[in-house]
N, C-alpha and C. Protein backbone atom coordinates (compact mmCIF):
# COMPACT_ATOMS: atom_id res chain seq x y z
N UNK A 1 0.86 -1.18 0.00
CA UNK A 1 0.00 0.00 0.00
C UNK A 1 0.90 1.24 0.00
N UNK A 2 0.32 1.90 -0.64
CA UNK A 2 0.95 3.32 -0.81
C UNK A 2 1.43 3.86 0.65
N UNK A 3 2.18 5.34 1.22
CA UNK A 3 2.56 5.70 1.90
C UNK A 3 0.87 6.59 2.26
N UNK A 4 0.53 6.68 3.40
CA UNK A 4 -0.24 7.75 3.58
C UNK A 4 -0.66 9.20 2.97
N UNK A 5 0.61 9.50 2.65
CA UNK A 5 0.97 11.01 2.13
C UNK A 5 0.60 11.19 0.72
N UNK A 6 0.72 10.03 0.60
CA UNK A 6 0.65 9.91 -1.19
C UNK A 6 -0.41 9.08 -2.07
N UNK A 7 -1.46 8.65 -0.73
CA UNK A 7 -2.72 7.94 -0.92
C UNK A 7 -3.53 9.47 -1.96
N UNK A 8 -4.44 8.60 -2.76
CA UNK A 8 -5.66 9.49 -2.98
C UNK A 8 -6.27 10.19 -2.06
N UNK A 9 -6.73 11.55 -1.87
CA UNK A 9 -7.48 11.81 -0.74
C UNK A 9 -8.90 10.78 -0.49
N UNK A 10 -9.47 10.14 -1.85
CA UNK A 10 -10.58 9.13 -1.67
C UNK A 10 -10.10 8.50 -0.97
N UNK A 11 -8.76 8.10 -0.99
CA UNK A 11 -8.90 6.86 -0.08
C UNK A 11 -8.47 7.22 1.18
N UNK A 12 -7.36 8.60 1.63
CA UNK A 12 -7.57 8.58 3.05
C UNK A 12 -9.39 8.64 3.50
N UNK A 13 -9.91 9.56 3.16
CA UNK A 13 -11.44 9.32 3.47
C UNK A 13 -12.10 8.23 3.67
N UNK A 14 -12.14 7.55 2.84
CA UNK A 14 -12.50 5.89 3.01
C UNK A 14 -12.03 4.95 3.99
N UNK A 15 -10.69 5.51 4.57
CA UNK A 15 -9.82 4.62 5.06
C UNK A 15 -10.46 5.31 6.61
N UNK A 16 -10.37 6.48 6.41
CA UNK A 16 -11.45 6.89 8.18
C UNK A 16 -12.49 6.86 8.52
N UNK A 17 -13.19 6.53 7.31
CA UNK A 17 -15.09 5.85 7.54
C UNK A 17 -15.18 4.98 7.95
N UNK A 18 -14.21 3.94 7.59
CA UNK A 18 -14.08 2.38 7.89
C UNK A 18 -13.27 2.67 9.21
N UNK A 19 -12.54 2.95 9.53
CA UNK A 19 -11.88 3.52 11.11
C UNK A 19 -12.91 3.86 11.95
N UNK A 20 -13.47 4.96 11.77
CA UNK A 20 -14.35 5.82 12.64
C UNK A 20 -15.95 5.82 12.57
N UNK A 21 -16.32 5.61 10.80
CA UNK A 21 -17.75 5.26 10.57
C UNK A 21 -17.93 6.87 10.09
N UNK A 22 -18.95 6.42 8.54
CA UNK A 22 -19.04 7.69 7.96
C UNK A 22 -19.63 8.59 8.56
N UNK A 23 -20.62 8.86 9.53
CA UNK A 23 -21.32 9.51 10.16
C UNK A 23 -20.26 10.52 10.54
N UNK A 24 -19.27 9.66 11.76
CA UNK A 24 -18.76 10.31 12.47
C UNK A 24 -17.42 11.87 11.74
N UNK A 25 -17.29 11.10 10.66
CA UNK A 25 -16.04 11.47 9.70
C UNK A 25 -16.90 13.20 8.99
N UNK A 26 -17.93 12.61 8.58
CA UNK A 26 -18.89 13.82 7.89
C UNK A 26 -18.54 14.89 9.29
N UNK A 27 -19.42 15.00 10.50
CA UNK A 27 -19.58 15.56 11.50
C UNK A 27 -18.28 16.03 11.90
N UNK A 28 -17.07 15.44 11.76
CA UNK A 28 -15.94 16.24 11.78
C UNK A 28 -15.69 17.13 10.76
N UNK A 29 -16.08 16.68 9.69
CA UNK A 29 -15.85 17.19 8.77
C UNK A 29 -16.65 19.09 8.50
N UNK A 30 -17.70 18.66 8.89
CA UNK A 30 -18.34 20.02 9.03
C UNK A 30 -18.19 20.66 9.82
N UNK A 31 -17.29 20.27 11.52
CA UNK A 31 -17.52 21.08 12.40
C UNK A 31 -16.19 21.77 12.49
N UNK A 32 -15.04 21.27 10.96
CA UNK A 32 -13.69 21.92 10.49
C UNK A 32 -14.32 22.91 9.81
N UNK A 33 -14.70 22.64 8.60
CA UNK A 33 -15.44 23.69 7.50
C UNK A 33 -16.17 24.73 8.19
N UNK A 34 -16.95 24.61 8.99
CA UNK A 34 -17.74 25.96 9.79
C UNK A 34 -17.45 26.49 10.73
N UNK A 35 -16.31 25.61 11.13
CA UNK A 35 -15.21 26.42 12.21
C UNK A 35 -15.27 26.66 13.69
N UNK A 36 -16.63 25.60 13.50
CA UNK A 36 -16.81 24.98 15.36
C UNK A 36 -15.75 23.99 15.91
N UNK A 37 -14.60 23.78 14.60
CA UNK A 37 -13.22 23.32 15.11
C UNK A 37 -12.67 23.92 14.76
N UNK A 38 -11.70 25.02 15.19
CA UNK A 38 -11.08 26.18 14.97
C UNK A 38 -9.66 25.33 13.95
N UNK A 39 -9.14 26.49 13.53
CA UNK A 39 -7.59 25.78 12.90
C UNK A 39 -6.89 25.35 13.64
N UNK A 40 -6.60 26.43 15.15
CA UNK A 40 -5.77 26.38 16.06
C UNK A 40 -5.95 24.71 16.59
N UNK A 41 -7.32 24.85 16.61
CA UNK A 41 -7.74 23.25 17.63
C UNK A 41 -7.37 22.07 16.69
N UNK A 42 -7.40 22.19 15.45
CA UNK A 42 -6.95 21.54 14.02
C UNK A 42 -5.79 20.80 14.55
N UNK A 43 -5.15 21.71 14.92
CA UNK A 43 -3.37 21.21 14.80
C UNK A 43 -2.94 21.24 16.02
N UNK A 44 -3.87 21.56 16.75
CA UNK A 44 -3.91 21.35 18.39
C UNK A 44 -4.17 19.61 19.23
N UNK A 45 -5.38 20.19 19.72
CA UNK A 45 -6.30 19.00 20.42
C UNK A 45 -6.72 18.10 19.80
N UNK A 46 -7.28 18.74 18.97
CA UNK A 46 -7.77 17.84 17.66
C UNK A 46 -7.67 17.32 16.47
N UNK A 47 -6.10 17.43 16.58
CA UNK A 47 -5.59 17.05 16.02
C UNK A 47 -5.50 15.37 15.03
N UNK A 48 -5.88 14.45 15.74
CA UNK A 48 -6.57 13.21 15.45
C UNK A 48 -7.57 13.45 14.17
N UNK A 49 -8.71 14.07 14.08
CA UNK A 49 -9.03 14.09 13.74
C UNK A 49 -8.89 14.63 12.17
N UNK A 50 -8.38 15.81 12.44
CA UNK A 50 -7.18 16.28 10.99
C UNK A 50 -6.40 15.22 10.28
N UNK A 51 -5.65 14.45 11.16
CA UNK A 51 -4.62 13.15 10.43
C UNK A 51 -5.82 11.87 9.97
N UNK A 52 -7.20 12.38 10.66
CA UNK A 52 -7.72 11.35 9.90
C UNK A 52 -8.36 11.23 8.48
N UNK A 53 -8.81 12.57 8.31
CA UNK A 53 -9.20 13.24 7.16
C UNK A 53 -7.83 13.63 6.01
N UNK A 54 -7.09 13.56 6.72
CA UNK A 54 -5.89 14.15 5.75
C UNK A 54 -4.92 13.07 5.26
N UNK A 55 -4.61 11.70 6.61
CA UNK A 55 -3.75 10.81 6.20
C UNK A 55 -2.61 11.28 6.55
N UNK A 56 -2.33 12.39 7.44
CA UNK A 56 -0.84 13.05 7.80
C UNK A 56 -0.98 13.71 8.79
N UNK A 57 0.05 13.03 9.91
CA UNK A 57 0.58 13.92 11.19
C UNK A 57 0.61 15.56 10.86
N UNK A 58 0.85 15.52 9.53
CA UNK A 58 1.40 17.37 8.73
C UNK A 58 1.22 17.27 7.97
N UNK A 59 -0.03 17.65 7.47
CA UNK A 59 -0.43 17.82 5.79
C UNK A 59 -0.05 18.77 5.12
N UNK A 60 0.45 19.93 5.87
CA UNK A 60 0.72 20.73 5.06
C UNK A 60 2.38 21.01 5.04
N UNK A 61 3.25 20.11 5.90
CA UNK A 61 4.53 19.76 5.77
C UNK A 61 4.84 21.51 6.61
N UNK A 62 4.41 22.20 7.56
CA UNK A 62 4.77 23.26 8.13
C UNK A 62 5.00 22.90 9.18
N UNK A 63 6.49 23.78 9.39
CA UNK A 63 6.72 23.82 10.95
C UNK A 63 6.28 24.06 11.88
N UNK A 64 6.26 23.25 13.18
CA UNK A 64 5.29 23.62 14.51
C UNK A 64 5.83 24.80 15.29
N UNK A 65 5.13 25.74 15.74
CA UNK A 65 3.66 25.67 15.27
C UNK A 65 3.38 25.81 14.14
N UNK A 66 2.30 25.95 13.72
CA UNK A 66 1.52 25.86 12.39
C UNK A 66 1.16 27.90 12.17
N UNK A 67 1.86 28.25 11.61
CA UNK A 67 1.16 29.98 11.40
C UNK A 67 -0.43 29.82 11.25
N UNK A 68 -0.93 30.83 11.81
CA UNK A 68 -2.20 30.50 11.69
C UNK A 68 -2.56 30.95 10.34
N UNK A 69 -1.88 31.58 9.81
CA UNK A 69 -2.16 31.84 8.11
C UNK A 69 -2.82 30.58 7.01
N UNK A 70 -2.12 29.53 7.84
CA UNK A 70 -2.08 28.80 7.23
C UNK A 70 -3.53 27.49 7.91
N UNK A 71 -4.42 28.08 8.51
CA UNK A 71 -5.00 27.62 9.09
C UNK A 71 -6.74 27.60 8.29
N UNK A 72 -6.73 28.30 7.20
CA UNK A 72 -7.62 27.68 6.35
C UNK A 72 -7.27 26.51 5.53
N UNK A 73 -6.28 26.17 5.17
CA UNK A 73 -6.50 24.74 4.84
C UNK A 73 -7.24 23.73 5.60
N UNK A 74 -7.67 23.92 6.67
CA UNK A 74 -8.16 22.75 7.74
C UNK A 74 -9.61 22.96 6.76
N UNK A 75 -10.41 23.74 6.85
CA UNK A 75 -11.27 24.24 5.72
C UNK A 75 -11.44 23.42 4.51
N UNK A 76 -10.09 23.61 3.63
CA UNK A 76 -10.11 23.26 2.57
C UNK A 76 -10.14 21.52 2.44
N UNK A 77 -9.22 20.72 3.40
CA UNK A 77 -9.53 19.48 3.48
C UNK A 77 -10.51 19.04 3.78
N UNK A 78 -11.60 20.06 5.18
CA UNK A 78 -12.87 19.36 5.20
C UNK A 78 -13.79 19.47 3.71
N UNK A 79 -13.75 20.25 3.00
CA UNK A 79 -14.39 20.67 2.46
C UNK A 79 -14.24 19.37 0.90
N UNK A 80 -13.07 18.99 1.17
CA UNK A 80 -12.77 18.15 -0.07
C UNK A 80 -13.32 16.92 0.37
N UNK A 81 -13.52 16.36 1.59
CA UNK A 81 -13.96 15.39 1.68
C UNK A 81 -15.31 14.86 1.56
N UNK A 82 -16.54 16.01 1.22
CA UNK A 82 -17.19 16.36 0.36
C UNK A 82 -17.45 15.73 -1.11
N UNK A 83 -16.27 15.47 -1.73
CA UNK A 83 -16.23 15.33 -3.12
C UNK A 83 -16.12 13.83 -3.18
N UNK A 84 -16.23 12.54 -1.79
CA UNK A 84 -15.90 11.66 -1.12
C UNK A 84 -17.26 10.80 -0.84
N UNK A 85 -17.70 11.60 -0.03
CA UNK A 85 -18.85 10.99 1.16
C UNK A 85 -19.77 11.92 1.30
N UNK A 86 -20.86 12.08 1.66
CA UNK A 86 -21.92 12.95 1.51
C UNK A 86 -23.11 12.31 2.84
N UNK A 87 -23.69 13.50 3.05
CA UNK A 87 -25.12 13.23 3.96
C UNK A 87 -25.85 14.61 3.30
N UNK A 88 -27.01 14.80 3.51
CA UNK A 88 -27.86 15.86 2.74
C UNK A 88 -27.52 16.65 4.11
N UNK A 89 -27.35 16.78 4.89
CA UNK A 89 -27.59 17.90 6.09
C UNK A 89 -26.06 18.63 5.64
N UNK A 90 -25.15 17.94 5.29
CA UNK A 90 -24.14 18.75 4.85
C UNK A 90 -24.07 20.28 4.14
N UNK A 91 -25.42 20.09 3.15
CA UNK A 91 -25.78 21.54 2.66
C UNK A 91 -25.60 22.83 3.30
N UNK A 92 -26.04 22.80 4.16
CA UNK A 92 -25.92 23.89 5.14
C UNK A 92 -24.78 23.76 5.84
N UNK A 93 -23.74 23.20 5.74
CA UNK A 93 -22.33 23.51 6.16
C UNK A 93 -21.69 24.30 4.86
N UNK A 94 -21.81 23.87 3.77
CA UNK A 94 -21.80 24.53 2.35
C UNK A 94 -22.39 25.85 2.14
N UNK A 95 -23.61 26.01 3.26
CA UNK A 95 -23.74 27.60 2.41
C UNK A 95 -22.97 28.53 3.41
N UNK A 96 -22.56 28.42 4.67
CA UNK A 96 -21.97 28.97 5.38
C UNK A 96 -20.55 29.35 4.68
N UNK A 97 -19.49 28.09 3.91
CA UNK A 97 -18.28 27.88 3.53
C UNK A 97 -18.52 28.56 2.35
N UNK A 98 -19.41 29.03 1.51
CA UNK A 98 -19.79 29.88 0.10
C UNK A 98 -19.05 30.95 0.05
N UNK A 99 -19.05 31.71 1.51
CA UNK A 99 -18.89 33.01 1.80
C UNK A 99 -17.42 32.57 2.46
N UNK A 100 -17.01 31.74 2.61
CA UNK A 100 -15.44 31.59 3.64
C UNK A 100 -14.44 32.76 2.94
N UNK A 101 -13.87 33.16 3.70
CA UNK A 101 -13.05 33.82 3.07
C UNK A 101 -11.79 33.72 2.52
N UNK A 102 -11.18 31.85 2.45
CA UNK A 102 -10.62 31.45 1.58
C UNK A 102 -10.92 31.18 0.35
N UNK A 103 -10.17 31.71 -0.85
CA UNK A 103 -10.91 31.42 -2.60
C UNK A 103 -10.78 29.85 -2.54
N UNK A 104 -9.89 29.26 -1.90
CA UNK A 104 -9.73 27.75 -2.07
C UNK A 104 -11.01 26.99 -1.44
N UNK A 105 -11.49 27.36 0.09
CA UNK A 105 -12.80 26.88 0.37
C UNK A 105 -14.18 27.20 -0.85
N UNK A 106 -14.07 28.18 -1.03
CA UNK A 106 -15.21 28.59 -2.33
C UNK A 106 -15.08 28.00 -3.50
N UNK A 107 -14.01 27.63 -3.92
CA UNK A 107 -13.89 26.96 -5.10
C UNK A 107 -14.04 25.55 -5.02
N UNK A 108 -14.04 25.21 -3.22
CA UNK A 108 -14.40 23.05 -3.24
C UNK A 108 -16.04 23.43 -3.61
N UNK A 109 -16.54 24.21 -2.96
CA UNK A 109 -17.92 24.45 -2.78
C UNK A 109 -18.25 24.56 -3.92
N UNK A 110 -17.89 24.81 -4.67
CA UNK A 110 -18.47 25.29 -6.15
C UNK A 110 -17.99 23.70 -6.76
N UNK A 111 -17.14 23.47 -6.72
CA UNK A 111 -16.42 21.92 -7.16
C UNK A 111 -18.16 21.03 -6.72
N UNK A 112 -18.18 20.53 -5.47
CA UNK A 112 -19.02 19.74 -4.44
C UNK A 112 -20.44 20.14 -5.41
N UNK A 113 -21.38 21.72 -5.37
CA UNK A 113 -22.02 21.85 -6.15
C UNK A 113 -22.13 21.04 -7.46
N UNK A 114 -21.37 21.53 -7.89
CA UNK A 114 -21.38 21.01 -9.71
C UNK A 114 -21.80 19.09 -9.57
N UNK A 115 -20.18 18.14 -9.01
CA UNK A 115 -20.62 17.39 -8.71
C UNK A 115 -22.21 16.38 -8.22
N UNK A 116 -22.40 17.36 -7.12
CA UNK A 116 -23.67 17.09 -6.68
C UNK A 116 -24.99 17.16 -7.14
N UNK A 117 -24.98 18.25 -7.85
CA UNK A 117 -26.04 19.30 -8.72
C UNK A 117 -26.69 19.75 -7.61
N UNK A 118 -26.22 20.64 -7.04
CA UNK A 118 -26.70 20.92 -5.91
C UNK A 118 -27.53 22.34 -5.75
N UNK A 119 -28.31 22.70 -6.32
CA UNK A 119 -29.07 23.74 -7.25
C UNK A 119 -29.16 24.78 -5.75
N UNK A 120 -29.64 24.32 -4.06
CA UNK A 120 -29.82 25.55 -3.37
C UNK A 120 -28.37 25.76 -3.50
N UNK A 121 -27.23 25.52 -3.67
CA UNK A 121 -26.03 26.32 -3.73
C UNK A 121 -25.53 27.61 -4.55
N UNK A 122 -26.22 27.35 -5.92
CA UNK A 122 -26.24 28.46 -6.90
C UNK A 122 -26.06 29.37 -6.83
N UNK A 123 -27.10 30.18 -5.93
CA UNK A 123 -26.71 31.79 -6.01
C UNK A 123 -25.70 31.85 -5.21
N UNK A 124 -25.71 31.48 -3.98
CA UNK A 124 -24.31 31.89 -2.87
C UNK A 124 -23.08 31.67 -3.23
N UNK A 125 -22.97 31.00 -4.65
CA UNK A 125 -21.74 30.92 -5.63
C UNK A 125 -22.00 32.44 -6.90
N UNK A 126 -22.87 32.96 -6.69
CA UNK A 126 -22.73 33.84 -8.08
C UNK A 126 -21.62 34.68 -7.78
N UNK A 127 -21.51 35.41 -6.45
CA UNK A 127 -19.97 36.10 -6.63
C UNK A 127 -18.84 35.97 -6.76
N UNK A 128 -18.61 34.73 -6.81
CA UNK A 128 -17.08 34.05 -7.27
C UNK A 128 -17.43 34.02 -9.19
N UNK A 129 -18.18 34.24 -9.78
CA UNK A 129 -18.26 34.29 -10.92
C UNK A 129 -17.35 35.22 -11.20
N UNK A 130 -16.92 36.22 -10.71
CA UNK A 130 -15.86 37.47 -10.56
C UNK A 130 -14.97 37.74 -10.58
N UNK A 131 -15.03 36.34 -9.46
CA UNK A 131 -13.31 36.38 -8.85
C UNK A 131 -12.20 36.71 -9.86
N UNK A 132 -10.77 37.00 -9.18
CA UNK A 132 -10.22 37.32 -9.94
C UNK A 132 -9.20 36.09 -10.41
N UNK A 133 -9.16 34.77 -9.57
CA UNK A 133 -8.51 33.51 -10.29
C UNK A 133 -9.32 32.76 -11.71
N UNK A 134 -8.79 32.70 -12.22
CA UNK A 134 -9.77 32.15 -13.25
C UNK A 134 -10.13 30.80 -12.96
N UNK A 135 -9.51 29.90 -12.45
CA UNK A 135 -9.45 28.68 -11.88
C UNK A 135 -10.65 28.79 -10.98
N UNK A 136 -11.17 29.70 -10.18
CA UNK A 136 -12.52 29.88 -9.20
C UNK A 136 -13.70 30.20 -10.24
N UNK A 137 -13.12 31.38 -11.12
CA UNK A 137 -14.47 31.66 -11.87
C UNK A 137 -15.21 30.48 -12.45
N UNK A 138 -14.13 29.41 -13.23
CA UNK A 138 -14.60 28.41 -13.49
C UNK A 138 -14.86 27.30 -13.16
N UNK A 139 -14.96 27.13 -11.56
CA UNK A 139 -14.99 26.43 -11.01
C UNK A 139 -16.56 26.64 -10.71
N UNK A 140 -17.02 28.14 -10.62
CA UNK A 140 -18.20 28.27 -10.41
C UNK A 140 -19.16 28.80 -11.31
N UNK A 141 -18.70 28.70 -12.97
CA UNK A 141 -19.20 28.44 -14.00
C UNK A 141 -19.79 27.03 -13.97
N UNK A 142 -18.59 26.06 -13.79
CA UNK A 142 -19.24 24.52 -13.61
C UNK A 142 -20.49 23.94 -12.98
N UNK A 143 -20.53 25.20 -11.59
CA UNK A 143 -21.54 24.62 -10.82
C UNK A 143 -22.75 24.88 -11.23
N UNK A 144 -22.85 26.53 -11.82
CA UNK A 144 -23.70 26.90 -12.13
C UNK A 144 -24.80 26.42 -13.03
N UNK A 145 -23.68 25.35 -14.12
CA UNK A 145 -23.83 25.03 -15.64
C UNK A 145 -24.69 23.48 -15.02
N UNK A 146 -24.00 22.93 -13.94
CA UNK A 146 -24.68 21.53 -13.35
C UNK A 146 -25.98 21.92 -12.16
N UNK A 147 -25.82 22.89 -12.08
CA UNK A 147 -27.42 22.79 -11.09
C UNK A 147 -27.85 24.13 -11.19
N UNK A 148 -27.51 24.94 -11.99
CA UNK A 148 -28.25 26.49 -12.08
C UNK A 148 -29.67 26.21 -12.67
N UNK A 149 -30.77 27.02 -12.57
CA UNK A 149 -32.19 27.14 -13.59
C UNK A 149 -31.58 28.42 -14.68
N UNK A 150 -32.71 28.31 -15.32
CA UNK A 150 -33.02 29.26 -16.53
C UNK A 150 -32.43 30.62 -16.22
N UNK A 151 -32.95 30.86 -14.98
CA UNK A 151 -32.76 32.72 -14.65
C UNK A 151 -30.91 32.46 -14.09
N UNK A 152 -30.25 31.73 -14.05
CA UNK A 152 -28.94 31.87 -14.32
C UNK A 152 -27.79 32.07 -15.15
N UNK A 153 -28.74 31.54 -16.51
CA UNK A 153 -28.09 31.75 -17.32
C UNK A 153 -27.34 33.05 -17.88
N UNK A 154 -28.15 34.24 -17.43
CA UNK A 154 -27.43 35.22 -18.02
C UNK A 154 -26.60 35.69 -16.75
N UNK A 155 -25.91 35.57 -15.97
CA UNK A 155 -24.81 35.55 -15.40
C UNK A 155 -23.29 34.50 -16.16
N UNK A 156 -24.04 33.76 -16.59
CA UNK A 156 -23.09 32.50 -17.19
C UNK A 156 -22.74 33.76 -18.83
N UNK A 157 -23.88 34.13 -18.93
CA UNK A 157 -23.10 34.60 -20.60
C UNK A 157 -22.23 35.98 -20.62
N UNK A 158 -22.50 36.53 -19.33
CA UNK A 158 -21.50 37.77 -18.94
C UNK A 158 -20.18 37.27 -19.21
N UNK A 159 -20.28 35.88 -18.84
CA UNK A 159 -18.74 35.51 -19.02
C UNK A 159 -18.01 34.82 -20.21
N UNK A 160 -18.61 34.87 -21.22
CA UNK A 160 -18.80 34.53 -22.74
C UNK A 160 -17.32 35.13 -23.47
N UNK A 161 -16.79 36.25 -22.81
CA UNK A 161 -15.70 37.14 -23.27
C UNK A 161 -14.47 37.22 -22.68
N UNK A 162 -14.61 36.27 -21.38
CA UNK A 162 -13.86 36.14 -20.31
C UNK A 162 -12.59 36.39 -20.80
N UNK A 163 -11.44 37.32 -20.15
CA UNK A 163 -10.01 36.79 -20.54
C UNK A 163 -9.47 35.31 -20.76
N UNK A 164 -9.66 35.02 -19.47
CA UNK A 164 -8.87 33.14 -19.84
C UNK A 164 -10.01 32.56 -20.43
N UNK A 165 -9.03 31.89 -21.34
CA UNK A 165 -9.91 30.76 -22.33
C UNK A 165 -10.15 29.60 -21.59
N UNK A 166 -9.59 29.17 -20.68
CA UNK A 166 -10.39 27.77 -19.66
C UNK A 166 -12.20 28.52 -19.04
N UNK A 167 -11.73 29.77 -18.98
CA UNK A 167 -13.21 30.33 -18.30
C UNK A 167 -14.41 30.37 -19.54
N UNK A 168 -13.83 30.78 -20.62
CA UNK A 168 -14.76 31.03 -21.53
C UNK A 168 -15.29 29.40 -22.27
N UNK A 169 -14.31 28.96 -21.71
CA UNK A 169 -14.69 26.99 -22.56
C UNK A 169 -15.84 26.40 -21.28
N UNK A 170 -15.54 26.71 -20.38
CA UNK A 170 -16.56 26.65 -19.27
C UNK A 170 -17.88 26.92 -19.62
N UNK A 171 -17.60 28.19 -20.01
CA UNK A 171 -19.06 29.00 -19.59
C UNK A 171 -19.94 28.10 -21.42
N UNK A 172 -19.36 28.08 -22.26
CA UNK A 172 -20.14 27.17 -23.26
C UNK A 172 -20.53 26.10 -22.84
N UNK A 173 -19.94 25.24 -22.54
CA UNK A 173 -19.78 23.82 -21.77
C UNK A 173 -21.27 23.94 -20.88
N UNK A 174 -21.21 25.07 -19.96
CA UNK A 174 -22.00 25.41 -18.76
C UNK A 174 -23.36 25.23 -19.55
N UNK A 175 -23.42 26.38 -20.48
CA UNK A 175 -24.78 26.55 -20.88
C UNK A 175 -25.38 25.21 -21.89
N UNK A 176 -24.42 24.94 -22.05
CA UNK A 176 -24.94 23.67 -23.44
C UNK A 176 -25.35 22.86 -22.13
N UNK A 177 -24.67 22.36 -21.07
CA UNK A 177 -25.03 21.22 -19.67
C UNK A 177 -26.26 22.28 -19.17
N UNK A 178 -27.01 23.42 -19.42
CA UNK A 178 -27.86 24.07 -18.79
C UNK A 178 -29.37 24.09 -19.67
N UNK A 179 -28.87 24.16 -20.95
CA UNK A 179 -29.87 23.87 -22.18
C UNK A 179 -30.19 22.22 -21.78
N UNK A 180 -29.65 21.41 -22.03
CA UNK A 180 -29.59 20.07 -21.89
C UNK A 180 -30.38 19.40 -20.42
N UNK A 181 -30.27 20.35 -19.52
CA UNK A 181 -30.96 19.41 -17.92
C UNK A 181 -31.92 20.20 -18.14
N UNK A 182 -32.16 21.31 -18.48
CA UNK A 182 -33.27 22.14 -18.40
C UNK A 182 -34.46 21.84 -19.50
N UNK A 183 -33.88 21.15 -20.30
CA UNK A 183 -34.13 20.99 -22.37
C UNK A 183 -35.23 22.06 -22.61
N UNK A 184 -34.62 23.37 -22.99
CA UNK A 184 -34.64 24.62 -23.22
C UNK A 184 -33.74 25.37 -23.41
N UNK A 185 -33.65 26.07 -24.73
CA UNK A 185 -32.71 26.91 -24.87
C UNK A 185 -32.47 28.28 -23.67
N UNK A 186 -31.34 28.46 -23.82
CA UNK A 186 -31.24 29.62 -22.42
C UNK A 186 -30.17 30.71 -22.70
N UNK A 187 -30.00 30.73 -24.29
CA UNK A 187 -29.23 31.90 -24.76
C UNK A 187 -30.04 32.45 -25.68
């Protein structure tokens, strides 16, 4: 078996459901993402729980202590584990993390969306349509394009002109996957 470090994140996830039981793994998982487990406590107390979701004593290979700068990633791993394992009550850990003020948490969320088709997520993703990474914009082109309605579409075609061409291949992609679930044209 692979080294921990270098497992799929599917499979550290998998590997702590079967450890701990998915229930329990989700419920950590959200109470990282919404920050009723602080970062500090991340790499603190609760640490256990971090190496279980992550597969590493130090996921992020930083010296102890841990800067707290660096303390939205705890965020970003819960948030990926998401893309893993699922319960519907999770939603509402997602619309809280919409607004996180890491672009990397907003962009799993928009990732998790799309995946999911997770349509109440939609709008609380329209302002990353903006952002200034293009890698986010289109991350939340994707989502939009997999679970947006009709009246979304014209946010999606604002971005039709986009500088980066990964954003603008998106936003076609988006609307053709928006014409298609919807089967209605929407340009």
């Amino acid at each position: 078996m692979a080294d921990k470090d270098r497992e799929h994140p599917r499979e550290v996830i998998l590997a702590a459901c079967a450890e701990h039981g998915e229930d329990t793994v989700i419920d950590w998982c959200v109470a990282f993402l919404t920050g009723e487990i602080s970062g500090e406590d991340a790499f603190g107390r609760e640490l256990p729980k971090l190496v279980a979701i992550t597969g590493s004593e130090n996921p992020g290979g930083w010296a102890h202590p841990v800067d707290p700068v660096n303390y939205y990633w705890v965020r970003v791993w819960a948030a990926r584990a998401f893309l893993y394992i699922w319960r519907d009550d999770v939603v509402e850990a997602l619309l809280v993390a919409a607004d996180d003020p890491a672009w990397r948490v907003r962009e799993h969320v928009a990732r998790i969306t799309a995946q999911r088709e997770l349509g109440q997520l939609v709008d609380s993703l329209l302002p990353i349509l903006t952002h200034e990474l293009p890698r986010v914009r289109a991350s939340a082109v994707r989502a939009v394009g997999a679970a947006g309605e009709y009246e979304h579409a014209a946010a999606l075609e604002e971005l039709q002109d986009d500088p980066d061409p990964s954003v603008r291949a998106a936003v076609e992609r988006a609307l053709q996957r928006l014409e298609d679930r919807l089967d209605r044209d929407v340009r």
